[in-house]
C-alpha atoms as a PDB file:
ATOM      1  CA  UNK A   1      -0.441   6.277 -12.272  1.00  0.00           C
ATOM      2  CA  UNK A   2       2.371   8.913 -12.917  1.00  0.00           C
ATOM      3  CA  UNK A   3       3.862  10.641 -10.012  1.00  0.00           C
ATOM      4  CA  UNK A   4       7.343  11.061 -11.243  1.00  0.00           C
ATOM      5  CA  UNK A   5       9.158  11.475 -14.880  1.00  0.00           C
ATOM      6  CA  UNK A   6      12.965  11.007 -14.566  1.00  0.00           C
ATOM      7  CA  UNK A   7      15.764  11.519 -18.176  1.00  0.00           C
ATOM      8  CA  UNK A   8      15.943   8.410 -19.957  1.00  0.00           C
ATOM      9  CA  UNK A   9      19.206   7.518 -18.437  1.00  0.00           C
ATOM     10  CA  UNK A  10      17.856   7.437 -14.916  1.00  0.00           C
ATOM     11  CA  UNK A  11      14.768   5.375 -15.518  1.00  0.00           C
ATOM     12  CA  UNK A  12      16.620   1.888 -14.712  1.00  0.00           C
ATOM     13  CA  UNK A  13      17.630   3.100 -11.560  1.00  0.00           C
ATOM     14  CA  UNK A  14      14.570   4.745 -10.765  1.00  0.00           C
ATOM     15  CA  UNK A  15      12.318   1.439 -11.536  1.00  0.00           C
ATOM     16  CA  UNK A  16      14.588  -0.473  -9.410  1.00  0.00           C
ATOM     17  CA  UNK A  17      14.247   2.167  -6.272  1.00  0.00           C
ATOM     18  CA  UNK A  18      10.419   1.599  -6.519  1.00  0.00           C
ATOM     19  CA  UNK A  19       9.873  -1.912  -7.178  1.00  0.00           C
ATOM     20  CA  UNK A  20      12.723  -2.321  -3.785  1.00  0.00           C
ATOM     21  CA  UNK A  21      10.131   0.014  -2.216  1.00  0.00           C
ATOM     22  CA  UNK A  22       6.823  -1.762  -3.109  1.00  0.00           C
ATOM     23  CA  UNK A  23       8.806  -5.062  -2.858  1.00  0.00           C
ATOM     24  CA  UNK A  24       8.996  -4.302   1.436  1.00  0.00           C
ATOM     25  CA  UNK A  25       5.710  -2.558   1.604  1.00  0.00           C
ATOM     26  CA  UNK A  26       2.786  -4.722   3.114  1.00  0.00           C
ATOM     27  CA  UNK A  27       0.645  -6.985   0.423  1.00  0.00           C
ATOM     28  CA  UNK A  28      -2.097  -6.834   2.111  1.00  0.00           C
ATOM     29  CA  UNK A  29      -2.566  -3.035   2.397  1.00  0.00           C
ATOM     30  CA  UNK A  30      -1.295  -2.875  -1.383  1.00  0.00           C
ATOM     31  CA  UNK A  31      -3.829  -5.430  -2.868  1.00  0.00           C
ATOM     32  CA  UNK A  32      -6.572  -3.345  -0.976  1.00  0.00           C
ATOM     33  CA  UNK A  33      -5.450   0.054  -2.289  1.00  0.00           C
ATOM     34  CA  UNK A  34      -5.900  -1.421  -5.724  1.00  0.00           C
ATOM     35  CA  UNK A  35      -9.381  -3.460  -5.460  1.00  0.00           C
ATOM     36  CA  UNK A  36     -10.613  -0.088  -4.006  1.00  0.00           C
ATOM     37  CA  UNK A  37      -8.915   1.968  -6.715  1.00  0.00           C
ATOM     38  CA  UNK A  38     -10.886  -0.397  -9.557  1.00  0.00           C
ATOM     39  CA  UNK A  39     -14.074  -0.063  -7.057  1.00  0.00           C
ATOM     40  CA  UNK A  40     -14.266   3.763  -7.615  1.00  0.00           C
ATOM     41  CA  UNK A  41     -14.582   3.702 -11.245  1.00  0.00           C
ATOM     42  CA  UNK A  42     -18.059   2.323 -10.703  1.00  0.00           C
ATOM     43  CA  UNK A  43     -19.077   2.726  -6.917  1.00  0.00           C
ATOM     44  CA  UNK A  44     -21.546   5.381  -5.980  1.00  0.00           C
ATOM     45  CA  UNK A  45     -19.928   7.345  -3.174  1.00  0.00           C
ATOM     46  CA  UNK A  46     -21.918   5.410  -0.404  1.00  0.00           C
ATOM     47  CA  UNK A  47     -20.301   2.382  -2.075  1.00  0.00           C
ATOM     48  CA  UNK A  48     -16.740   3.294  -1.999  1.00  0.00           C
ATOM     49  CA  UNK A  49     -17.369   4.594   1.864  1.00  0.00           C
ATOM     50  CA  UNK A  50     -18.782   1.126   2.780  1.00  0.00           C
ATOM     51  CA  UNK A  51     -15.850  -0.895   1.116  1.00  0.00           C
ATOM     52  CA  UNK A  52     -12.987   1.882   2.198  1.00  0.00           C
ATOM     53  CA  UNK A  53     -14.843   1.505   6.052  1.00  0.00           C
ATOM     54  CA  UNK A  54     -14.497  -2.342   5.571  1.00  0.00           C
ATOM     55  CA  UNK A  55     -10.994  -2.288   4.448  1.00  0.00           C
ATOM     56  CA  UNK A  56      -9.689  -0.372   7.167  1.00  0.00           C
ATOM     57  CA  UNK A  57     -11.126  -2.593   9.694  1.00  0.00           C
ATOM     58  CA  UNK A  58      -9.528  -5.074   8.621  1.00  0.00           C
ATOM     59  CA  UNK A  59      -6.101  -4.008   7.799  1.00  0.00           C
ATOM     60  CA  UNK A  60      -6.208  -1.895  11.356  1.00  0.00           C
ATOM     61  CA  UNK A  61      -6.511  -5.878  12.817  1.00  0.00           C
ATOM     62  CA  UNK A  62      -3.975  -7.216  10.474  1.00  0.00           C
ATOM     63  CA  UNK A  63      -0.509  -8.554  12.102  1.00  0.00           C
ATOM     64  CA  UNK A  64       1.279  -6.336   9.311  1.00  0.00           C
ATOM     65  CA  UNK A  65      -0.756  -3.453  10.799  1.00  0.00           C
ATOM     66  CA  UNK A  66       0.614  -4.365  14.192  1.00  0.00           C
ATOM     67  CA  UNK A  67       4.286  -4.983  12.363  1.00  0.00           C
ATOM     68  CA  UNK A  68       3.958  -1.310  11.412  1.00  0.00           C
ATOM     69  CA  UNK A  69       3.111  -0.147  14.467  1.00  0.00           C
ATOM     70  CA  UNK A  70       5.130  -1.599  16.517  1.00  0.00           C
ATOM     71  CA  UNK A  71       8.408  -1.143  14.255  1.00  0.00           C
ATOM     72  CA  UNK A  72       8.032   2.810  14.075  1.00  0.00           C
ATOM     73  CA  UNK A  73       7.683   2.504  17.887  1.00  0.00           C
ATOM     74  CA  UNK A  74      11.067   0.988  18.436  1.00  0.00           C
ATOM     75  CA  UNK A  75      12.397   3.291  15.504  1.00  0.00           C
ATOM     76  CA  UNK A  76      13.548  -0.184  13.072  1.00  0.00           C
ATOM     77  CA  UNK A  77      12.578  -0.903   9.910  1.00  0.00           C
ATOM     78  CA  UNK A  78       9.180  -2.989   9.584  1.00  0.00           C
ATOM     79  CA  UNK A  79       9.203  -6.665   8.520  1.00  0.00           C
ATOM     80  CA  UNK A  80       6.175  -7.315   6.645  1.00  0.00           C
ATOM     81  CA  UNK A  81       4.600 -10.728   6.384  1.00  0.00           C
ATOM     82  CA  UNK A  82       1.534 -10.384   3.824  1.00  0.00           C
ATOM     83  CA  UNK A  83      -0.737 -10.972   6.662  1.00  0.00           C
END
């Protein structure tokens, strides 16, 4: 996917900003936005629902989920653990 193009001389930088972004972010949630992603291109719409549906349940009772929570309550940065 391409959400951003950046001059040649700020592409370096620009890679390393992300993959410091995606490198915090939580696994879990990522690996599921991507199996879903790959789902779509041959799920019928019920499909996609059902797995989507499925997904959320179980990342809503996942202790990164809680991590999230729990860190934007107490205004800190999160501490994902892939679980």
């Amino acid at each position: 996917m391409i959400w951003q193009c950046v001059e040649d001389e700020e592409l370096d930088s620009t890679v390393d900003a992300v993959m410091e972004k995606f490198s915090k972010a939580p696994t879990l949630a990522l690996a599921r936005t991507k199996q879903a992603l790959r789902a779509s291109t041959t799920a019928t719409l019920e499909q996609q629902l059902a797995l989507e549906c499925n997904y959320q349940r179980e990342l809503g009772n996942s202790a990164d989920y809680a991590e999230g929570v729990a860190s934007f309550g107490e205004k800190r940065p999160p501490n994902f653990s892939g679980n």
